[in-house]
N, C-alpha and C. Protein backbone atom coordinates (compact mmCIF):
# COMPACT_ATOMS: atom_id res chain seq x y z
N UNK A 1 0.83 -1.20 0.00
CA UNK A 1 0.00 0.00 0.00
C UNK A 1 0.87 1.26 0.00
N UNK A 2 2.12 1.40 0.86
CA UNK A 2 2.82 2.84 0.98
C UNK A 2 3.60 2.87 -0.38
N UNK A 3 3.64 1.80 -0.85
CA UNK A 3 4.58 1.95 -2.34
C UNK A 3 3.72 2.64 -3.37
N UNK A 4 1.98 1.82 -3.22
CA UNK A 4 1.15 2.94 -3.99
C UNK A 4 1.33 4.10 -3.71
N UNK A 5 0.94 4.69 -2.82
CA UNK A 5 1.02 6.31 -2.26
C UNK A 5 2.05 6.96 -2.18
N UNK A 6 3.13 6.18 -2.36
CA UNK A 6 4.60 7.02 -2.77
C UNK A 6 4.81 6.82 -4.91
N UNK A 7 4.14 6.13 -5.08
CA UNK A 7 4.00 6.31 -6.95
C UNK A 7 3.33 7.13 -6.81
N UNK A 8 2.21 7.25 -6.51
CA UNK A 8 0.77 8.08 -6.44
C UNK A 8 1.67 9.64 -6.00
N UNK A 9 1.83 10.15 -5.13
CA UNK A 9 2.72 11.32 -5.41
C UNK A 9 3.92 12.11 -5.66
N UNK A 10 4.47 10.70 -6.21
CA UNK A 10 5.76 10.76 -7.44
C UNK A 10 4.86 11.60 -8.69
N UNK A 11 3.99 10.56 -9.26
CA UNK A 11 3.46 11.06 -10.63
C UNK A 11 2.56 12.39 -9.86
N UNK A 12 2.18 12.84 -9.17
CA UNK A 12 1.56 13.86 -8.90
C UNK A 12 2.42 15.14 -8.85
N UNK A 13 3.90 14.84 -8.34
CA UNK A 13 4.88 15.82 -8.36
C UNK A 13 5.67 15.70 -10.15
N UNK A 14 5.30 14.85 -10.42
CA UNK A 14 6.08 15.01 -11.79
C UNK A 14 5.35 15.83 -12.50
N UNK A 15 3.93 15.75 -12.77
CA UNK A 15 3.33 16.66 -13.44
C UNK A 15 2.91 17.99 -12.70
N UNK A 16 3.12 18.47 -11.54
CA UNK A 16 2.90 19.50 -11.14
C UNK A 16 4.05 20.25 -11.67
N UNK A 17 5.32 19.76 -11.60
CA UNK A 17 6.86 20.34 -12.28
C UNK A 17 6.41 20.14 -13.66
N UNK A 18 6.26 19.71 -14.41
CA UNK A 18 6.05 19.95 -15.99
C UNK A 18 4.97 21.00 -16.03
N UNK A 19 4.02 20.89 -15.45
CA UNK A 19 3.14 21.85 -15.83
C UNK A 19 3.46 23.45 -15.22
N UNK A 20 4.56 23.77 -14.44
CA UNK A 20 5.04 24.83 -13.81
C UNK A 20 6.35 25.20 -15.19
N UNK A 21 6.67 24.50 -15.44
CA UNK A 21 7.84 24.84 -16.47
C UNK A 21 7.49 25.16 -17.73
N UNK A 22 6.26 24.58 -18.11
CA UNK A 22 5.44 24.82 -19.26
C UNK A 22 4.82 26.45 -18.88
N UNK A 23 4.21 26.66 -17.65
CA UNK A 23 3.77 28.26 -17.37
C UNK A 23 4.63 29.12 -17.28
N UNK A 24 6.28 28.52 -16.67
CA UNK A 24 7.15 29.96 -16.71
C UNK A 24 7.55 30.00 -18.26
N UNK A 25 7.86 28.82 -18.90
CA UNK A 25 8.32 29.53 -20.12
C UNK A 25 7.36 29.94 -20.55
N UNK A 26 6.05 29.90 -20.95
CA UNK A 26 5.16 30.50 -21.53
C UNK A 26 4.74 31.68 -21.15
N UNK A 27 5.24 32.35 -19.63
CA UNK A 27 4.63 33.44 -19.26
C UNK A 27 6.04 34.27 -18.65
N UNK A 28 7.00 33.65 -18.49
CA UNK A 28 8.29 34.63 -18.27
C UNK A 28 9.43 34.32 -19.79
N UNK A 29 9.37 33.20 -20.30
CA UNK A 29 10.24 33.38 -21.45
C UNK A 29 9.76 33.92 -22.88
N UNK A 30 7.90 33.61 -22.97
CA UNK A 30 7.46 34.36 -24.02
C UNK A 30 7.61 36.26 -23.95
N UNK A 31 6.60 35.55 -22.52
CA UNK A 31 6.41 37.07 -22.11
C UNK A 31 7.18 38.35 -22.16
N UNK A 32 8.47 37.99 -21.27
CA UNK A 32 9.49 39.14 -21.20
C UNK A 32 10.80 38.48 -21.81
N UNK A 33 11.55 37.63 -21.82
CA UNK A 33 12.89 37.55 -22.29
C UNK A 33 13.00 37.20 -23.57
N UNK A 34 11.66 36.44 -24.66
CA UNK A 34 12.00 36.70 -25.91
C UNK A 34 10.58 37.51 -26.58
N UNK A 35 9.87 38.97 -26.09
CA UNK A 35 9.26 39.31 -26.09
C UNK A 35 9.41 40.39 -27.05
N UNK A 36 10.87 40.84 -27.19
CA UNK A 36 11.28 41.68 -28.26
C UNK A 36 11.24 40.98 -29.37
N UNK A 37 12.06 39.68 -29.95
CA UNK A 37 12.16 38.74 -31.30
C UNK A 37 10.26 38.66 -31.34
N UNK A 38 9.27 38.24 -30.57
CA UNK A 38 8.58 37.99 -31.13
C UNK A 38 7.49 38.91 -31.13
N UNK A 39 7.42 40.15 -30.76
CA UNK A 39 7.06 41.49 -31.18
C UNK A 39 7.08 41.73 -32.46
N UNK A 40 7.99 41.10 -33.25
CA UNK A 40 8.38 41.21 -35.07
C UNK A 40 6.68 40.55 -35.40
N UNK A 41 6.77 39.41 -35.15
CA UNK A 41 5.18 38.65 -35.37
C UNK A 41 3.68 39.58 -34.97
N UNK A 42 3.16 40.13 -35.71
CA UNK A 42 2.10 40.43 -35.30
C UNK A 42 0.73 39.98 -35.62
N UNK A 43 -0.28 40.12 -34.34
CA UNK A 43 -1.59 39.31 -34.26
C UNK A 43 -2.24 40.33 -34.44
N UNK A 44 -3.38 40.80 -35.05
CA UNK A 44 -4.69 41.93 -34.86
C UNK A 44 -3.43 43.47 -34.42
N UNK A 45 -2.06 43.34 -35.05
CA UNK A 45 -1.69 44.93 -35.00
C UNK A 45 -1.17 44.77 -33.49
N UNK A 46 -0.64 43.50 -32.61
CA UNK A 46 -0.14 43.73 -31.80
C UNK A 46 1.11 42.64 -31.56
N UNK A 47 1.83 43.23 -31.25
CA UNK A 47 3.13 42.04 -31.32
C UNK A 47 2.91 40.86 -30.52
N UNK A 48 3.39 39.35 -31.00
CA UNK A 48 3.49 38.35 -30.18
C UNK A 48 3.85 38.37 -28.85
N UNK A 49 4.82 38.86 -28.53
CA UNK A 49 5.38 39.15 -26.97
C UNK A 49 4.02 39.70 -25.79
N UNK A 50 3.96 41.04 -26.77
CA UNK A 50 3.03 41.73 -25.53
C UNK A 50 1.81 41.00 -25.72
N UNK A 51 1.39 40.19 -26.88
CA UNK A 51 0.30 39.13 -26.34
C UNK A 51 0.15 38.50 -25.42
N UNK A 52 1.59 38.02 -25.58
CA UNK A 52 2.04 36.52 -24.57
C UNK A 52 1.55 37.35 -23.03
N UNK A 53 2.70 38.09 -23.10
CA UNK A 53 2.78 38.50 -21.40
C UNK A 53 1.71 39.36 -21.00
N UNK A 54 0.59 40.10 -22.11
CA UNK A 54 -1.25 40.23 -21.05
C UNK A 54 -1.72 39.51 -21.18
N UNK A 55 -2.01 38.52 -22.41
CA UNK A 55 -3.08 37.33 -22.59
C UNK A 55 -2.67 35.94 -22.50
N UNK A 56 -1.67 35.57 -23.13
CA UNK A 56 -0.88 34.25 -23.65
C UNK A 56 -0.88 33.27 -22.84
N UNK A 57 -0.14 34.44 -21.38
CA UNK A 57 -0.06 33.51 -20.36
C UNK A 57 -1.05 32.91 -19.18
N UNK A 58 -2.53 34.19 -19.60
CA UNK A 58 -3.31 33.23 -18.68
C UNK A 58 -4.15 32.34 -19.36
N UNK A 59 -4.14 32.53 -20.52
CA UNK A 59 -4.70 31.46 -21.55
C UNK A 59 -3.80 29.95 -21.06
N UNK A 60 -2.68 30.35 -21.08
CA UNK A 60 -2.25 28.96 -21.00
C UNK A 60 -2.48 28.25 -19.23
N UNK A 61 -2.25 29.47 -18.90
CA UNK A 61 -2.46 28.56 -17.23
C UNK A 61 -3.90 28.29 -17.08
N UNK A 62 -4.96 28.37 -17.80
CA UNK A 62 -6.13 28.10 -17.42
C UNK A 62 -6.02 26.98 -18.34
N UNK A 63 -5.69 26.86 -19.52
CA UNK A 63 -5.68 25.25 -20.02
C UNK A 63 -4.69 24.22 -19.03
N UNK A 64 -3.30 24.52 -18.53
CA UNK A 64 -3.39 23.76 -17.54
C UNK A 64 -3.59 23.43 -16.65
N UNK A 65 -4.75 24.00 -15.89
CA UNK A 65 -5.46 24.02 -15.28
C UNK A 65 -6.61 23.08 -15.22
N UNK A 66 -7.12 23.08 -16.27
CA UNK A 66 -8.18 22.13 -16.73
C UNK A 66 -7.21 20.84 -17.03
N UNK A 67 -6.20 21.01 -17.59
CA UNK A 67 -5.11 19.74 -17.97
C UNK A 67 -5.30 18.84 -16.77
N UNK A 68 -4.89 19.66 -15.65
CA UNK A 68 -4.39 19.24 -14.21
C UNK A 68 -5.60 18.39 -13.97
N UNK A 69 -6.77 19.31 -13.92
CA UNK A 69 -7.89 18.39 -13.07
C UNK A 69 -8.17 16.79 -14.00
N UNK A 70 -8.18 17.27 -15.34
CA UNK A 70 -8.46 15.57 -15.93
C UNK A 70 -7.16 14.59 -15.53
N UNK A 71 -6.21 15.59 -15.34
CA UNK A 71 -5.56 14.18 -15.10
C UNK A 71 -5.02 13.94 -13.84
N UNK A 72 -5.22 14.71 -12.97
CA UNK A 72 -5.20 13.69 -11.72
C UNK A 72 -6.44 12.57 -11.45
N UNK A 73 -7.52 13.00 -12.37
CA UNK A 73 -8.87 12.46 -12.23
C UNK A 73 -8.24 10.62 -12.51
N UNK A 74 -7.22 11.52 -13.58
CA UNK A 74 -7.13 9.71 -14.50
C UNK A 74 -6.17 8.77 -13.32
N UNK A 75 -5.23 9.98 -12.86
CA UNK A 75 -4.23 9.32 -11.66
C UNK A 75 -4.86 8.91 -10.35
N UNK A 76 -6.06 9.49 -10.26
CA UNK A 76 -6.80 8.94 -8.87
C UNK A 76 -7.29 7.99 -9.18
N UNK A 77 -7.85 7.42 -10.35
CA UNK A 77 -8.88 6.35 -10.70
C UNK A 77 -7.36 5.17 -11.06
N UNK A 78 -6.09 5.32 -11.52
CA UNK A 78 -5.23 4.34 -11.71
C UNK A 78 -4.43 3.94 -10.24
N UNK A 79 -4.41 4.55 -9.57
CA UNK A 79 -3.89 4.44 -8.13
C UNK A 79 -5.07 4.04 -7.11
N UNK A 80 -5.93 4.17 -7.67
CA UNK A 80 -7.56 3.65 -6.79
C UNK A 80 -8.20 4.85 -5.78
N UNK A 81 -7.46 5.69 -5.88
CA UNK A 81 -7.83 6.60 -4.85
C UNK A 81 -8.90 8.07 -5.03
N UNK A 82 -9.58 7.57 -6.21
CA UNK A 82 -10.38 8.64 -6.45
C UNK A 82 -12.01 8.79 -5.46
N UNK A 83 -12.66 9.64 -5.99
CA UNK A 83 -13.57 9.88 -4.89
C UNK A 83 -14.80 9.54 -5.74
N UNK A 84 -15.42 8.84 -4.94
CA UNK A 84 -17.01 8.34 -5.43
C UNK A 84 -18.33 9.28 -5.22
């Protein structure tokens, strides 16, 4: 049983770190450090960058967000520990 619950928040910490590395680059490396190169790109008359860093990035943290909940859903139901 403790070997489940130590997999069980292994894979829970693995994807909490992927999904944090996926938000800083998307919201500190789009955003501000390659925000000038992709300022050249423009959407509706506004550069890629300053998209990223007002919109980009909460667009993306709300998709992983929703990411998160389906899949711990899937990790609670493979580890047995989901809620009925």
């Amino acid at each position: 049983m403790n070997a489940d619950i130590t997999g069980y928040w292994q894979a829970n910490i693995r994807l909490v770190s992927i999904l944090l590395v996926i938000w800083f680059v998307v919201s500190y490396g789009f955003g501000i450090i390659l925000a000038d190169p992709l300022n050249a790109i423009k959407i509706g008359g506004v550069g890629l960058g300053f998209w990223f860093a007002q919109q980009g990035s909460i667009y993306t943290f709300v998709v992983l967000v929703f990411f998160y909940a389906w899949r711990m859903n899937s990790l609670d139901r493979e580890f047995n520990v989901q809620e009925d």
